[in-house]
Each structure stands twice: as C-alpha cells, then as structure tokens.
C-alpha atoms as a PDB file:
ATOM      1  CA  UNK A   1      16.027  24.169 -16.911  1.00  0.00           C
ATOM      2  CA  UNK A   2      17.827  20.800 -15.723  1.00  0.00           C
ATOM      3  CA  UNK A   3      18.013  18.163 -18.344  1.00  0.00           C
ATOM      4  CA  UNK A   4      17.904  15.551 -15.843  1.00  0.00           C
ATOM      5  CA  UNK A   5      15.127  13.572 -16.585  1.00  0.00           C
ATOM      6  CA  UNK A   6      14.911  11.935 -13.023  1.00  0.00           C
ATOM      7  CA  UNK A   7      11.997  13.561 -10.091  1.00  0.00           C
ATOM      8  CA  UNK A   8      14.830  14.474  -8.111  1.00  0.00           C
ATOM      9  CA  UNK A   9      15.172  11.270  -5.900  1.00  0.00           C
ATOM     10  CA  UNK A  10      17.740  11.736  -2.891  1.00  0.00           C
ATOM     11  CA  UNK A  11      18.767   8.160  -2.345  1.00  0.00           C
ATOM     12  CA  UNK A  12      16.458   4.686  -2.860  1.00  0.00           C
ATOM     13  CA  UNK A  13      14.236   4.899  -0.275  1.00  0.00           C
ATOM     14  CA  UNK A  14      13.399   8.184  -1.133  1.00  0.00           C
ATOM     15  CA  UNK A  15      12.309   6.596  -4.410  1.00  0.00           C
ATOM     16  CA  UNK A  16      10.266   3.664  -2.665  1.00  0.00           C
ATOM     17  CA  UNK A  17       8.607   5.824  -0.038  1.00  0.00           C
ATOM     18  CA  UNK A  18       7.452   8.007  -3.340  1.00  0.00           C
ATOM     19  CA  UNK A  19       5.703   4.584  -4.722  1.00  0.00           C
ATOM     20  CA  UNK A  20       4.219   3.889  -1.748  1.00  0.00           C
ATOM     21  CA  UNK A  21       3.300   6.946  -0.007  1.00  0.00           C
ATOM     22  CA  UNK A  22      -0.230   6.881   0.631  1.00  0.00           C
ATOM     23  CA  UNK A  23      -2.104   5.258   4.047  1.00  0.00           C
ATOM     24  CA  UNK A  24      -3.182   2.356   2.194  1.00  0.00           C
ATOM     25  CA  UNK A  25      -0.756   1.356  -0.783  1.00  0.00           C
ATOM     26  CA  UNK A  26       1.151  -1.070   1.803  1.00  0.00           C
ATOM     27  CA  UNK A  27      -1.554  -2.733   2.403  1.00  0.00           C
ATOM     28  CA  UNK A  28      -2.762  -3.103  -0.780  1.00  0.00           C
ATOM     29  CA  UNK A  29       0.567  -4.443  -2.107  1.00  0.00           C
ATOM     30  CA  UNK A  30       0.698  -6.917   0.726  1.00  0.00           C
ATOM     31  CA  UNK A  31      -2.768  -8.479   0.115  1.00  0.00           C
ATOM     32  CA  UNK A  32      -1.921  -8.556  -3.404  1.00  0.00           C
ATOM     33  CA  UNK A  33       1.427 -10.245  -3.047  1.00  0.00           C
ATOM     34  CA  UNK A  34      -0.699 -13.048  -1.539  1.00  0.00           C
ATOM     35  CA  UNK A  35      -3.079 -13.306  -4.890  1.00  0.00           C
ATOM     36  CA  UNK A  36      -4.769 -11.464  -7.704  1.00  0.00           C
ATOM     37  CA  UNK A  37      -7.606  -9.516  -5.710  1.00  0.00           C
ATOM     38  CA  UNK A  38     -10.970  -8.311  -7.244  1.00  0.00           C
ATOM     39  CA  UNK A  39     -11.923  -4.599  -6.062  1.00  0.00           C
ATOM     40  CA  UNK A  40     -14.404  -5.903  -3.693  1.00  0.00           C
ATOM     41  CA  UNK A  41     -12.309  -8.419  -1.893  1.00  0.00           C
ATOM     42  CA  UNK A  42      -8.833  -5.454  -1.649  1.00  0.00           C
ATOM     43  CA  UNK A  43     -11.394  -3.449  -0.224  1.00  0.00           C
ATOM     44  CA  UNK A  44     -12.606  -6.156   2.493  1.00  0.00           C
ATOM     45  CA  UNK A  45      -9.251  -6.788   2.962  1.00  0.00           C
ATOM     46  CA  UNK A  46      -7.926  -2.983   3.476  1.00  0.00           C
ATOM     47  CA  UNK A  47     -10.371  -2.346   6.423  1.00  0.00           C
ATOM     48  CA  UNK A  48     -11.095   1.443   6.972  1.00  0.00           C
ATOM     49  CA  UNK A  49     -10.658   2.944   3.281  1.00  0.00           C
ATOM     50  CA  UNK A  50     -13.036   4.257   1.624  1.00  0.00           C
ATOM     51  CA  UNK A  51     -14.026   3.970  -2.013  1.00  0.00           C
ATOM     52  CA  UNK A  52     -12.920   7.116  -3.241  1.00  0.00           C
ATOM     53  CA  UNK A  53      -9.021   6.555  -1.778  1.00  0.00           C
ATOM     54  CA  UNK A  54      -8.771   2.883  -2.702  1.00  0.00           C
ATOM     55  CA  UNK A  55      -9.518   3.697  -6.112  1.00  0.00           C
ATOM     56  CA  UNK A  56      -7.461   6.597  -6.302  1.00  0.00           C
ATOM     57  CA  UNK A  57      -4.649   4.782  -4.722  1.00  0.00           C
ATOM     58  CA  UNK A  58      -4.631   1.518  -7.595  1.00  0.00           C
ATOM     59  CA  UNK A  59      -4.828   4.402  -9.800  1.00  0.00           C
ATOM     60  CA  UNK A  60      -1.743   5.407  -8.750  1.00  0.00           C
ATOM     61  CA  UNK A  61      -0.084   1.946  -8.239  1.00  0.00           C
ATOM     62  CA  UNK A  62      -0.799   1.084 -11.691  1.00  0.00           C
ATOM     63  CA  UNK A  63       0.317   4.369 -13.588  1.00  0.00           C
ATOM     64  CA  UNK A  64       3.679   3.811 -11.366  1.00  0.00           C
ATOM     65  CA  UNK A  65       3.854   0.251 -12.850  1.00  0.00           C
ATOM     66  CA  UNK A  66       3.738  -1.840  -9.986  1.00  0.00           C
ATOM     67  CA  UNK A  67       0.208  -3.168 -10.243  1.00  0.00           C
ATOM     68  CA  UNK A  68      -1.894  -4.408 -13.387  1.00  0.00           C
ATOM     69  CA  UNK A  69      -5.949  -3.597 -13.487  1.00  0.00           C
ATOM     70  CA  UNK A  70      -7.348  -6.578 -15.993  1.00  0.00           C
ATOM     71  CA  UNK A  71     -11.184  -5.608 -17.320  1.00  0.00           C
ATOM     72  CA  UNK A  72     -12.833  -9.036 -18.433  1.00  0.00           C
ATOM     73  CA  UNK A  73     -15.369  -6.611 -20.022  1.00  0.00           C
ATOM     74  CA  UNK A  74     -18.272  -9.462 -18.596  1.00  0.00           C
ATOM     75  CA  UNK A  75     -21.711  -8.639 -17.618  1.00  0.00           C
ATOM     76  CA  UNK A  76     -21.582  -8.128 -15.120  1.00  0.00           C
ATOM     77  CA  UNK A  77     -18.055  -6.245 -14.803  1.00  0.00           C
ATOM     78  CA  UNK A  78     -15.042  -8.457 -13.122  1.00  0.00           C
ATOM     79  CA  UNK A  79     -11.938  -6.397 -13.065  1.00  0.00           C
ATOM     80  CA  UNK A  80      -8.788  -7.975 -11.152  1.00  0.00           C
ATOM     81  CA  UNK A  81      -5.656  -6.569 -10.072  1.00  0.00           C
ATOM     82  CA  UNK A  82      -2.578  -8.387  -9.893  1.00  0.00           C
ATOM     83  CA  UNK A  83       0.955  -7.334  -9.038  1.00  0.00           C
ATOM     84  CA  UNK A  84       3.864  -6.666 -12.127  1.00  0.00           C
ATOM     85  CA  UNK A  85       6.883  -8.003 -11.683  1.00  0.00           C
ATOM     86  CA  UNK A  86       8.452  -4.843 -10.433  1.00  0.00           C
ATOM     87  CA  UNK A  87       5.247  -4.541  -8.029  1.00  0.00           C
ATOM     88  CA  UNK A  88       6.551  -7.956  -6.569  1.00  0.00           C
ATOM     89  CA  UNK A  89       9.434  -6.575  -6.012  1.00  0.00           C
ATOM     90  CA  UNK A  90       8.018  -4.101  -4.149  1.00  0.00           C
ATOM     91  CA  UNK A  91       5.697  -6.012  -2.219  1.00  0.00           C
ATOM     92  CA  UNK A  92       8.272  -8.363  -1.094  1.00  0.00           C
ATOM     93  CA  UNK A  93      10.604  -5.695   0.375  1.00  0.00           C
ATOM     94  CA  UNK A  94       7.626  -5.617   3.051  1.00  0.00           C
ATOM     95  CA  UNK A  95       7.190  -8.453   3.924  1.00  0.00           C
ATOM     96  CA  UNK A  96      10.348  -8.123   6.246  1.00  0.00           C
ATOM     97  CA  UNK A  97       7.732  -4.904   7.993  1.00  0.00           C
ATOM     98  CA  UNK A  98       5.305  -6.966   8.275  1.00  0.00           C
ATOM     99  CA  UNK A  99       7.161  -9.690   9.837  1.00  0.00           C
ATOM    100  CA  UNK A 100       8.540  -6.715  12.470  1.00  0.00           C
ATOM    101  CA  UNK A 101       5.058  -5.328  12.663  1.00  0.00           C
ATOM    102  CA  UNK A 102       3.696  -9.162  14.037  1.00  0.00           C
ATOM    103  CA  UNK A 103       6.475  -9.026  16.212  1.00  0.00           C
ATOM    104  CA  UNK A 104       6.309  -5.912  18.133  1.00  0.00           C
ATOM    105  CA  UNK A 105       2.777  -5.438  18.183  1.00  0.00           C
ATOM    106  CA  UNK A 106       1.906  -6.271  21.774  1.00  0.00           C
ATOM    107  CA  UNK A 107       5.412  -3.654  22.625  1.00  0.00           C
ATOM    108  CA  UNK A 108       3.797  -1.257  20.050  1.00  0.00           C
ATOM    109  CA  UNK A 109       0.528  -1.778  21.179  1.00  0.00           C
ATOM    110  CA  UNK A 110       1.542  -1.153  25.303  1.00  0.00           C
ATOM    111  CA  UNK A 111       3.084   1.554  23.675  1.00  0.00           C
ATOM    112  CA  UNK A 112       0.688   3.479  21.606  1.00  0.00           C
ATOM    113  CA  UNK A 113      -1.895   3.190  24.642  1.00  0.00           C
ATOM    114  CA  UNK A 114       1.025   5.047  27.090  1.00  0.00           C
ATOM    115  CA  UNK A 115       0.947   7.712  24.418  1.00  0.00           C
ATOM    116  CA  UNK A 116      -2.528   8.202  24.387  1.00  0.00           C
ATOM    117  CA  UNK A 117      -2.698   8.441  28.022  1.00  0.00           C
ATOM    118  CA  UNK A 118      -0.497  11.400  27.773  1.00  0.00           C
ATOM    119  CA  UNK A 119      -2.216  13.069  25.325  1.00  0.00           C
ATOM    120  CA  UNK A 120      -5.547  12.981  27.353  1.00  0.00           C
ATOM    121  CA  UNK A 121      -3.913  14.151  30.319  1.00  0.00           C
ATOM    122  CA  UNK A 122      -2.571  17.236  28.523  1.00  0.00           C
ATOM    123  CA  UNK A 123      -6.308  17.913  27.497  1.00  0.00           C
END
C-alpha cells in the first residue's frame, strides 16, 4: 500500500483536466466567473444539459472546492452558486480557451462541417 496521499496526478494538467472533466463543468465555471448564478439561470445559460448532469456536475465542482452552493432556506427556495477563490482560479485559466475558441470558430466551424462530410460519405 503507497503512503502517498496524492490520486496519482502525472503532471498539472493532469490535475486540472481531473477538476474539470465533465461536458459541461467549463461552461459552468465560465458563466460563473462572470457572476453568482441561481440554478435556473446556469442552466439557461449551459444550453443542452439536462437536469440530472448539471446537478451532478455542481455536485462535483463543489466537493472539489472550486464552487460554493449558498441555501437562503426562503420560501420559496433560492440557492446560488458562486465561485471560491481557488474556483477563480480555475475559471480564469479559461478564459485564454475561450478567447481561442471566439477566434477560430468560423476555421473550426469550416472545419467540423469538412469532417462531417466525410463521415457521411463513408456511410
């Protein structure tokens, strides 16, 4: 038994790719980089997710630390969630993808539709 207490992390982005694995956790950390978010307006805001994954993934976000879930315990229920400072962190490390992302996207886009052209003509 190893009495290194770490997950076994090859390098830093290992560790990083670990926090945010997940379709949606990006996303989620960008929007709330921008603001505190209620449920209803992340999920707006994350288009495609359904209710199940969004809640499983700010499960996940906040047991890893890097988001905060606030109950106002009002009638009826508000619950925010905001970023921690190490969620900040995290969140602002994309931004640089994002800006790439909003670069590229016409490229990527041209791109993605040449790909899917070849994939239909191997049908």
């Amino acid at each position: 038994m190893s009495s290194d207490p770490s997950p076994g992390f090859t390098c830093g982005l290992d560790v990083t790719l670990r926090v945010i694995s997940g379709k949606w956790k990006p996303l989620i950390l960008y929007f709330l980089l921008q603001q505190p978010n209620r449920y209803g307006a992340l999920k707006r805001a994350v288009r495609g997710v359904s209710d199940k994954v969004l809640i499983q993934q700010l499960k996940e976000l906040e047991a890893d630390g890097v988001l905060v879930r606030t109950d106002y315990k009002e009638v009826p229920p508000r619950v925010d969630y905001a970023l921690t400072p190490l969620g900040r962190t995290l969140a602002d490390a994309l931004v640089p993808l994002c800006t790439w992302g909003t670069e590229n996207m016409a490229e990527v886009t041209r791109i993605f539709a040449q790909r899917e052209g070849w994939h239909a003509g191997l049908g």
